[in-house]
Protein backbone atom coordinates (compact mmCIF):
# COMPACT_ATOMS: atom_id res chain seq x y z
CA UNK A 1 11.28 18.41 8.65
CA UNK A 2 10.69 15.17 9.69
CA UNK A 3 7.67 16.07 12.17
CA UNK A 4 6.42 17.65 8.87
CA UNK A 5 6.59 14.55 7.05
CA UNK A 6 4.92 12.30 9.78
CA UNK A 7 1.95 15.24 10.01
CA UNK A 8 1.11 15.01 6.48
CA UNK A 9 1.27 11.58 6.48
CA UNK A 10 -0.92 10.58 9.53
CA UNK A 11 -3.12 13.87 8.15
CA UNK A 12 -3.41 11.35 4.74
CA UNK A 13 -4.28 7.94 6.55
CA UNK A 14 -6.48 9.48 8.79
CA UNK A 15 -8.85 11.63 6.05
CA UNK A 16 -9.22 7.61 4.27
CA UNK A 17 -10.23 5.94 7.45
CA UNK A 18 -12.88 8.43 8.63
CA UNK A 19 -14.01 8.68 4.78
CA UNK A 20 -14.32 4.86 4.66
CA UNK A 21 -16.45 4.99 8.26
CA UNK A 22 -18.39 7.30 6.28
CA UNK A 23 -18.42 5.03 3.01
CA UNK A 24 -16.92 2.39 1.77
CA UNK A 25 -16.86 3.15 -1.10
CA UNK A 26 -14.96 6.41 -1.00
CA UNK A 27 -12.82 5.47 1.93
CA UNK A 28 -12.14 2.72 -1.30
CA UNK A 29 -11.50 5.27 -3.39
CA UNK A 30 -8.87 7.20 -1.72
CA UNK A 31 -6.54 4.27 -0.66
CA UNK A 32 -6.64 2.49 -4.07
CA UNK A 33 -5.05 6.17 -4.77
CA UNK A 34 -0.88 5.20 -4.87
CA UNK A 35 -0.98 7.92 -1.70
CA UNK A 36 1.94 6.36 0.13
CA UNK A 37 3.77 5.80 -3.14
CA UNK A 38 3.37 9.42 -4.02
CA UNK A 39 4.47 10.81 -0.58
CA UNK A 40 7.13 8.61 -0.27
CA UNK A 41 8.46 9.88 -3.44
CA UNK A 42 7.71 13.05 -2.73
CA UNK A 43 9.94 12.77 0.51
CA UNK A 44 12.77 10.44 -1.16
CA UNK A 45 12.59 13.51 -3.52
CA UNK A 46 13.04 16.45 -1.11
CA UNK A 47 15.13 14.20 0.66
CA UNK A 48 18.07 13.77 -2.31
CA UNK A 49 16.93 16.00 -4.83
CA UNK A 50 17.78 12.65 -7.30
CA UNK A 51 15.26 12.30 -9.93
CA UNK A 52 16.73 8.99 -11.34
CA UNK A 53 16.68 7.21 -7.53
CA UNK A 54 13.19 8.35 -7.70
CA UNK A 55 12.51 6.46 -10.93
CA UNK A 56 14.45 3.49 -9.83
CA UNK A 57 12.16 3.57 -6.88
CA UNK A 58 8.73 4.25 -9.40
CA UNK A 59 9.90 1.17 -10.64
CA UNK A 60 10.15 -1.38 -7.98
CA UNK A 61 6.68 -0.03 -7.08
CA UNK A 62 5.03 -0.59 -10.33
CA UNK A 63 6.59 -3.93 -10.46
CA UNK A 64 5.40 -4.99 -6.79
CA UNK A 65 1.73 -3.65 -7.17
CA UNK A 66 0.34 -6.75 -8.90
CA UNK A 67 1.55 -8.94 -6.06
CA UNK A 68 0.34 -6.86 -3.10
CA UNK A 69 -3.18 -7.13 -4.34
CA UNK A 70 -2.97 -10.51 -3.12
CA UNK A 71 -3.90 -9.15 0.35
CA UNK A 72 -7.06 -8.90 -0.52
CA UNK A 73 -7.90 -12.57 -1.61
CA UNK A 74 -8.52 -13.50 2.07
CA UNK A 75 -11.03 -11.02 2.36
CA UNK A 76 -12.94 -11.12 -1.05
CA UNK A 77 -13.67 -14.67 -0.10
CA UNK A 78 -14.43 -14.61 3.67
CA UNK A 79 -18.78 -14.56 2.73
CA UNK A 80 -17.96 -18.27 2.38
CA UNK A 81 -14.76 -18.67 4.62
CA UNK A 82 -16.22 -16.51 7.46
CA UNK A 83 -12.76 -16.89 8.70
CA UNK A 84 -12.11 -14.11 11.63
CA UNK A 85 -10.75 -10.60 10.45
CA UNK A 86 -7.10 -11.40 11.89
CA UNK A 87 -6.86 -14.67 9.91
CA UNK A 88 -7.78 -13.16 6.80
CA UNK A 89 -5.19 -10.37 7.63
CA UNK A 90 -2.49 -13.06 8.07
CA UNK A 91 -3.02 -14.61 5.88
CA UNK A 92 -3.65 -12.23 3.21
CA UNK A 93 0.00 -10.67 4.49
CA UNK A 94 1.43 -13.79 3.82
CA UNK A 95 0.11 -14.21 0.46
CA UNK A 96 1.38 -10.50 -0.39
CA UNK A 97 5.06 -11.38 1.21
CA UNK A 98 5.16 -14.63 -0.61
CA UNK A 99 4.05 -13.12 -4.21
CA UNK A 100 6.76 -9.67 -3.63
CA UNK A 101 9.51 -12.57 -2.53
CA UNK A 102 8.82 -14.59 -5.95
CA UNK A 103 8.59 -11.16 -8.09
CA UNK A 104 12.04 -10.36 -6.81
CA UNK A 105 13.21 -13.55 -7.67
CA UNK A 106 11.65 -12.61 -11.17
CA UNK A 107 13.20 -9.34 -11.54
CA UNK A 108 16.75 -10.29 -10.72
């Protein structure tokens, strides 16, 4: 089952990256889709058959969403930081470690 899993996920990641080689836009479009989210559930629910661990789990994700799109702020202003792709990266990382460290300071 788990070579299943890993299939269906790599299948997944790899249809958005050739679809964003093809456009942006649409490659866009399919990851701002929760697609990991809803696998992993999907799994965690095949897995333990244990709707309310899989709503505990809905949860945390809703909750962290708002602080991993601050990833991105590296890379919406790079026209004027023209900072390499790897900096922006790291530091975009950071930024969404940081901001998912303070929101579970928040939640406690």
């Amino acid at each position: 089952m788990l070579v299943l899993k890993i299939l269906i996920s790599v299948a997944v990641l790899l249809a958005a990256a050739e679809a964003a080689k093809r456009s942006p836009f649409w490659g866009a479009v399919i990851v701002s889709l929760p697609l990991t989210s809803m696998l992993a559930m999907a799994w965690l629910y095949w897995d333990t058959r244990d709707a309310a661990r899989v709503s505990a789990f809905a949860r945390d994700i809703f909750y962290l969403v708002p602080p991993s799109l601050l990833f991105f702020l590296p890379f919406l202003f790079e026209s004027r930081s023209h900072w390499p792709f790897w900096l922006n990266f790291a530091v975009g990382a950071a930024l969404a470690a940081s901001g998912m460290l303070g929101m579970r300071f928040v939640l406690k």
